[in-house]
N, C-alpha and C. Protein backbone atom coordinates (compact mmCIF):
# COMPACT_ATOMS: atom_id res chain seq x y z
N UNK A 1 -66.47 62.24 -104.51
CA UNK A 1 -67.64 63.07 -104.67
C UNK A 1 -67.26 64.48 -105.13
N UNK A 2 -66.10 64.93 -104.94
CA UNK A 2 -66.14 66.24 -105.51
C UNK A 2 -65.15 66.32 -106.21
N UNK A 3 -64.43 65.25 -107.07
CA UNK A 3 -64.49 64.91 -108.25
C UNK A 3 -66.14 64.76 -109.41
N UNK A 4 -66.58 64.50 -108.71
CA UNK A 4 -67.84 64.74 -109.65
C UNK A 4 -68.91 65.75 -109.49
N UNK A 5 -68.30 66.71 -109.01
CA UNK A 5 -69.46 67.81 -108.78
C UNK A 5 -68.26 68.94 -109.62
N UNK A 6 -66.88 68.87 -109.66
CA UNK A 6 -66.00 69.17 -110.94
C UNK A 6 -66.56 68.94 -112.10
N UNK A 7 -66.71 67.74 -112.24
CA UNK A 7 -66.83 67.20 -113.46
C UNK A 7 -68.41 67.54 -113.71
N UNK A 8 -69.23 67.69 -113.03
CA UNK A 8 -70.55 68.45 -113.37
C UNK A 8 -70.52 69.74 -113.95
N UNK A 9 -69.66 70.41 -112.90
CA UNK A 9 -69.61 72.23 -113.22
C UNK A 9 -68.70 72.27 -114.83
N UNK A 10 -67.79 71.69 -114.72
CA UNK A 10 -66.87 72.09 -116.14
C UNK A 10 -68.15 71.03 -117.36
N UNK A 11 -68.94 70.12 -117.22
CA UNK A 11 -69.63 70.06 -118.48
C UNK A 11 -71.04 70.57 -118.47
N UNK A 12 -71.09 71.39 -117.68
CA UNK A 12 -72.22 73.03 -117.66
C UNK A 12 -71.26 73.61 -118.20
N UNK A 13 -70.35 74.07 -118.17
CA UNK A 13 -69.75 75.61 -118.95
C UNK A 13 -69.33 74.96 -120.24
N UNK A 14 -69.16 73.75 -120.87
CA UNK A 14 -68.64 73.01 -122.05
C UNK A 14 -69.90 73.31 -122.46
N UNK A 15 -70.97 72.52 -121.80
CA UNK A 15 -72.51 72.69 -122.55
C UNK A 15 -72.38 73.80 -123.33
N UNK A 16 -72.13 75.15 -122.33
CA UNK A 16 -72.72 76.00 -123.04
C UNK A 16 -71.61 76.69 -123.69
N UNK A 17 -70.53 76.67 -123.85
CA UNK A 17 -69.15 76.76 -124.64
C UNK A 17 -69.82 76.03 -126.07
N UNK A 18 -69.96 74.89 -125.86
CA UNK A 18 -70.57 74.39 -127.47
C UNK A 18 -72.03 74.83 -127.96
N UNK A 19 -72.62 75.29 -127.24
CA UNK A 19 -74.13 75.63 -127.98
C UNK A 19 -73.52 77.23 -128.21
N UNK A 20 -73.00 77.57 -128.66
CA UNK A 20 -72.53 79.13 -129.25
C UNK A 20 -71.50 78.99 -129.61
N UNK A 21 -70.90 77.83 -130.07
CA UNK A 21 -69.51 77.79 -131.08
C UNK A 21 -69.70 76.32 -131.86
N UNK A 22 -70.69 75.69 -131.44
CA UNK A 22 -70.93 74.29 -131.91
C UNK A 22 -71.21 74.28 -133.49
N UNK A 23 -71.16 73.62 -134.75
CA UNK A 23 -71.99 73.94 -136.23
C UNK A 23 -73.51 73.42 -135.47
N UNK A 24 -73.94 73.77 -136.42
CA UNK A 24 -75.64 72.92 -136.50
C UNK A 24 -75.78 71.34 -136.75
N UNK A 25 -76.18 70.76 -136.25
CA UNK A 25 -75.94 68.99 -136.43
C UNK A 25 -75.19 68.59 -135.36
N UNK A 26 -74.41 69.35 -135.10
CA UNK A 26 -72.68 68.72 -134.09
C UNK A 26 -73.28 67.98 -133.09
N UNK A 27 -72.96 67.30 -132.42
CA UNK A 27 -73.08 66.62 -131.41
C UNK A 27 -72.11 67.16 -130.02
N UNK A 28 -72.87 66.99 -128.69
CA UNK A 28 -72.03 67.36 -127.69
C UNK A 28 -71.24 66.29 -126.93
N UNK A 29 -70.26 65.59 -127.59
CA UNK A 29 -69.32 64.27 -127.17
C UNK A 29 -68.61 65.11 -126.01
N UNK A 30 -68.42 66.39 -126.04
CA UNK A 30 -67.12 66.54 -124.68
C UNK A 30 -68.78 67.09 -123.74
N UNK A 31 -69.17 67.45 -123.80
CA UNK A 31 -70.23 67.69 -122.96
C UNK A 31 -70.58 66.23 -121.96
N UNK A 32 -70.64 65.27 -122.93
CA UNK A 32 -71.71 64.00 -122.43
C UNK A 32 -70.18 63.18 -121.89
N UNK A 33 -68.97 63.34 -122.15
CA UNK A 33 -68.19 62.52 -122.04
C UNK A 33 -68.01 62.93 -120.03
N UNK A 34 -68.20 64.34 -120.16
CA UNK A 34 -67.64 64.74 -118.69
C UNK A 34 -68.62 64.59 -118.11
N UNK A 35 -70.02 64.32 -118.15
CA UNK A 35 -71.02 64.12 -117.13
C UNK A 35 -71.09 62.71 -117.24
N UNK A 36 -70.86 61.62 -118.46
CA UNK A 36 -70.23 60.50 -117.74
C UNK A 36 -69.13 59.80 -116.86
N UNK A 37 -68.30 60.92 -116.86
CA UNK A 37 -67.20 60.70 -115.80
C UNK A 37 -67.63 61.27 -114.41
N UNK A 38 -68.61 62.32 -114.31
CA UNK A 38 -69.16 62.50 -113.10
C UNK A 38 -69.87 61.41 -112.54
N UNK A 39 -70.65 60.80 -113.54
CA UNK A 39 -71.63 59.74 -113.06
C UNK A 39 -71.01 58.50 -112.26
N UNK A 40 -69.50 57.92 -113.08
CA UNK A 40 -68.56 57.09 -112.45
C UNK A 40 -67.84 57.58 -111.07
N UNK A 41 -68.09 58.93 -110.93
CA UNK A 41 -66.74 59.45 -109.70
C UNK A 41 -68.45 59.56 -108.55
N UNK A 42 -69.08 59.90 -108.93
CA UNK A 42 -70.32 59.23 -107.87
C UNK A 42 -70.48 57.95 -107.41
N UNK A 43 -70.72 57.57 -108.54
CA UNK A 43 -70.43 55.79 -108.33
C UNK A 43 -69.60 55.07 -107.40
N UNK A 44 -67.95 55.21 -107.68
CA UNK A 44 -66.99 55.22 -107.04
C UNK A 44 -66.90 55.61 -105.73
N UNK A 45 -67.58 56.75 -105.23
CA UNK A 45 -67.52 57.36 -103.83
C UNK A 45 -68.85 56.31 -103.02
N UNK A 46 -69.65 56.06 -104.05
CA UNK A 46 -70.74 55.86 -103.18
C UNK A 46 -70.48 54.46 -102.55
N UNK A 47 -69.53 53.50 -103.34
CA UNK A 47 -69.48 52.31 -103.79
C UNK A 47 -68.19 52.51 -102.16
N UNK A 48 -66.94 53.36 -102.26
CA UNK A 48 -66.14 53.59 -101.27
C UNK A 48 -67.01 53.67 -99.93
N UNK A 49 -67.83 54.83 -99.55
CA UNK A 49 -68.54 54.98 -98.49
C UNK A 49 -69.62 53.35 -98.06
N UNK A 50 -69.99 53.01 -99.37
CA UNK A 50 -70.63 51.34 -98.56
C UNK A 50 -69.47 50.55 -98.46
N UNK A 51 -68.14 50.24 -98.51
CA UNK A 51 -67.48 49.05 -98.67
C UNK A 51 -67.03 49.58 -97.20
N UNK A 52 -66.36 50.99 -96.53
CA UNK A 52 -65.50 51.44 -95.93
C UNK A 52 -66.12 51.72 -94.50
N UNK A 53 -67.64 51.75 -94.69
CA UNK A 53 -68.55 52.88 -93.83
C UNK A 53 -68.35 52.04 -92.32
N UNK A 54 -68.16 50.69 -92.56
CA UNK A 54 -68.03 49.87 -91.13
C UNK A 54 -66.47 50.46 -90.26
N UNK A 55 -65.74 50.96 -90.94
CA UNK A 55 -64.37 51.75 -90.25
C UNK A 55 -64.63 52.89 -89.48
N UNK A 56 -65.78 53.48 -89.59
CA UNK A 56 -65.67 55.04 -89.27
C UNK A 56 -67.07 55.20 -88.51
N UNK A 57 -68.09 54.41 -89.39
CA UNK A 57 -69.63 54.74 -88.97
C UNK A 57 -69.64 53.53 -87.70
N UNK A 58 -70.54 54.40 -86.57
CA UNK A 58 -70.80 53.34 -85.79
C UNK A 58 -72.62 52.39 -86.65
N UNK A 59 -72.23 50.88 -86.00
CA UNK A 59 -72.98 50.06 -86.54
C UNK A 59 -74.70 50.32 -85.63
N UNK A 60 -75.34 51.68 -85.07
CA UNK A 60 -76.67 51.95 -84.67
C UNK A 60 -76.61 53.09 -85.76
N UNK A 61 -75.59 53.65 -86.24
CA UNK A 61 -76.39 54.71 -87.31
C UNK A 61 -76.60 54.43 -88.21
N UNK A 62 -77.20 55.45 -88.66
CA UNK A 62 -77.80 55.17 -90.71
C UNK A 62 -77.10 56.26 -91.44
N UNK A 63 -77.36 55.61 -92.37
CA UNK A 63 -76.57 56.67 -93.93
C UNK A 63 -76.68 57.90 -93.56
N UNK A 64 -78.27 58.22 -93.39
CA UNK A 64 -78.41 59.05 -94.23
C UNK A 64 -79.30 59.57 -95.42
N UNK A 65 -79.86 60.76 -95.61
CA UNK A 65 -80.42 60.65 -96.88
C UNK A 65 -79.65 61.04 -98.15
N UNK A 66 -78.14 61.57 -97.47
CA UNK A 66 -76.93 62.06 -98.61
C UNK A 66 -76.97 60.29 -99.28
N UNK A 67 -76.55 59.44 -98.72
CA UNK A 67 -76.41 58.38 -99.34
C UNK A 67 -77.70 57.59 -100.27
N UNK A 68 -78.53 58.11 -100.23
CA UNK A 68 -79.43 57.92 -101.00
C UNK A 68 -79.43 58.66 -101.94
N UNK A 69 -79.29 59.49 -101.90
CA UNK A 69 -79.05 60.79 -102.79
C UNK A 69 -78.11 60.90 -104.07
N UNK A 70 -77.07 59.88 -103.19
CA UNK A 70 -76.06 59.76 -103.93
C UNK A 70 -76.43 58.51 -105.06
N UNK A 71 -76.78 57.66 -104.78
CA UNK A 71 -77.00 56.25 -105.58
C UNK A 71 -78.35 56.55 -106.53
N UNK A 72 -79.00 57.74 -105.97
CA UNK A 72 -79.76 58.29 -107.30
C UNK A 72 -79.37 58.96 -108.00
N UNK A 73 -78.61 59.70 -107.51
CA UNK A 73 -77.91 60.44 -108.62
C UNK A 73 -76.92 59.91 -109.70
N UNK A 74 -76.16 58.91 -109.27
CA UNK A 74 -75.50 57.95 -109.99
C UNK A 74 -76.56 57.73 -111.78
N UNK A 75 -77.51 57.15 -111.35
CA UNK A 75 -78.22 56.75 -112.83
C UNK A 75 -78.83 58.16 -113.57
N UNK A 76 -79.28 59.03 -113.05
CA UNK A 76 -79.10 60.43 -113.52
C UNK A 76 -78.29 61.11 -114.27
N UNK A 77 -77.31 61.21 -113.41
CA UNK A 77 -75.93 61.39 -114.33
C UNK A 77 -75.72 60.94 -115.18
N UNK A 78 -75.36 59.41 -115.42
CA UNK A 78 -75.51 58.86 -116.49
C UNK A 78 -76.33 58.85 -117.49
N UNK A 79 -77.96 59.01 -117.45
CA UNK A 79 -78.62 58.68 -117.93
C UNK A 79 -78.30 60.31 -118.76
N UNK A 80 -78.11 61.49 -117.85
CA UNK A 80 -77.58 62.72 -118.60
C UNK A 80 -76.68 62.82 -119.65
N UNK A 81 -75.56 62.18 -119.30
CA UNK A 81 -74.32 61.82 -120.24
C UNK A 81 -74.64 61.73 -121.21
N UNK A 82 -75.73 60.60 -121.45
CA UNK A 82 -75.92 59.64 -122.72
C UNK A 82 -76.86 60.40 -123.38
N UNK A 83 -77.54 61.31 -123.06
CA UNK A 83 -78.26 62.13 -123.60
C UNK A 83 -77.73 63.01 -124.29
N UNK A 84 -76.57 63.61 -123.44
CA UNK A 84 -75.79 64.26 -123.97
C UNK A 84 -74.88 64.38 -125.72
N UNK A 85 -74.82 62.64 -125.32
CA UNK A 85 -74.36 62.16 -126.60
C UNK A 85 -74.79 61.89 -128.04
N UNK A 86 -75.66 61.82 -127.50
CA UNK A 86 -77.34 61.44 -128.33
C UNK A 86 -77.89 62.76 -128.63
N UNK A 87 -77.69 64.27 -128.58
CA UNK A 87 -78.02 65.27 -128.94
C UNK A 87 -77.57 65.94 -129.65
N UNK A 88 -78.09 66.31 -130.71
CA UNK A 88 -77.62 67.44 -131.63
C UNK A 88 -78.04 68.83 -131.52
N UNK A 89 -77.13 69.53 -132.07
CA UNK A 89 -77.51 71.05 -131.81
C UNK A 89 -78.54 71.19 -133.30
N UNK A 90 -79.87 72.26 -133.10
CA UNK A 90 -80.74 71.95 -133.80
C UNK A 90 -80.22 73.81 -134.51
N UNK A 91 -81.07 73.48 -135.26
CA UNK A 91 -81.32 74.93 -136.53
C UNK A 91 -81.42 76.16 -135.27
């Protein structure tokens, strides 16, 4: 998880590193590439915390609403990424 809250913050400052050095047309591939790697390092944690959670969590508690939180944010992210990719810098 905080592997991907890295990988959030550094493709906010790329975002905007390329919208003021980007040409016109360009596309933001390192932008969308690092908020798809956030989307996977969410994934990954969330996917760790359900496989692992019977080691640590006792079996009367609950997640949580972080863990919900998390598995929404998962398709978000992604769905950001790809947007990302899919965008051009306009006139």
């Amino acid at each position: 998880m905080i592997l991907s809250i890295i990988f959030s913050v550094l493709s906010l400052f790329l975002f905007f590193c390329q919208l003021f050095t980007l040409q016109k047309g360009g596309r933001f591939f390192l932008t969308g590439i690092f908020q798809i790697f956030a989307s996977l390092f969410v994934m990954s944690g969330a996917i760790i915390y359900t496989v692992q959670s019977s080691l640590w969590v006792a079996a009367e508690a609950s997640y949580g609403f972080a863990y919900y939180l998390a598995w929404v944010s998962f398709p978000l992210a992604l769905i950001s990424g790809l947007i990302y990719v899919i965008l051009r810098k306009r006139e």
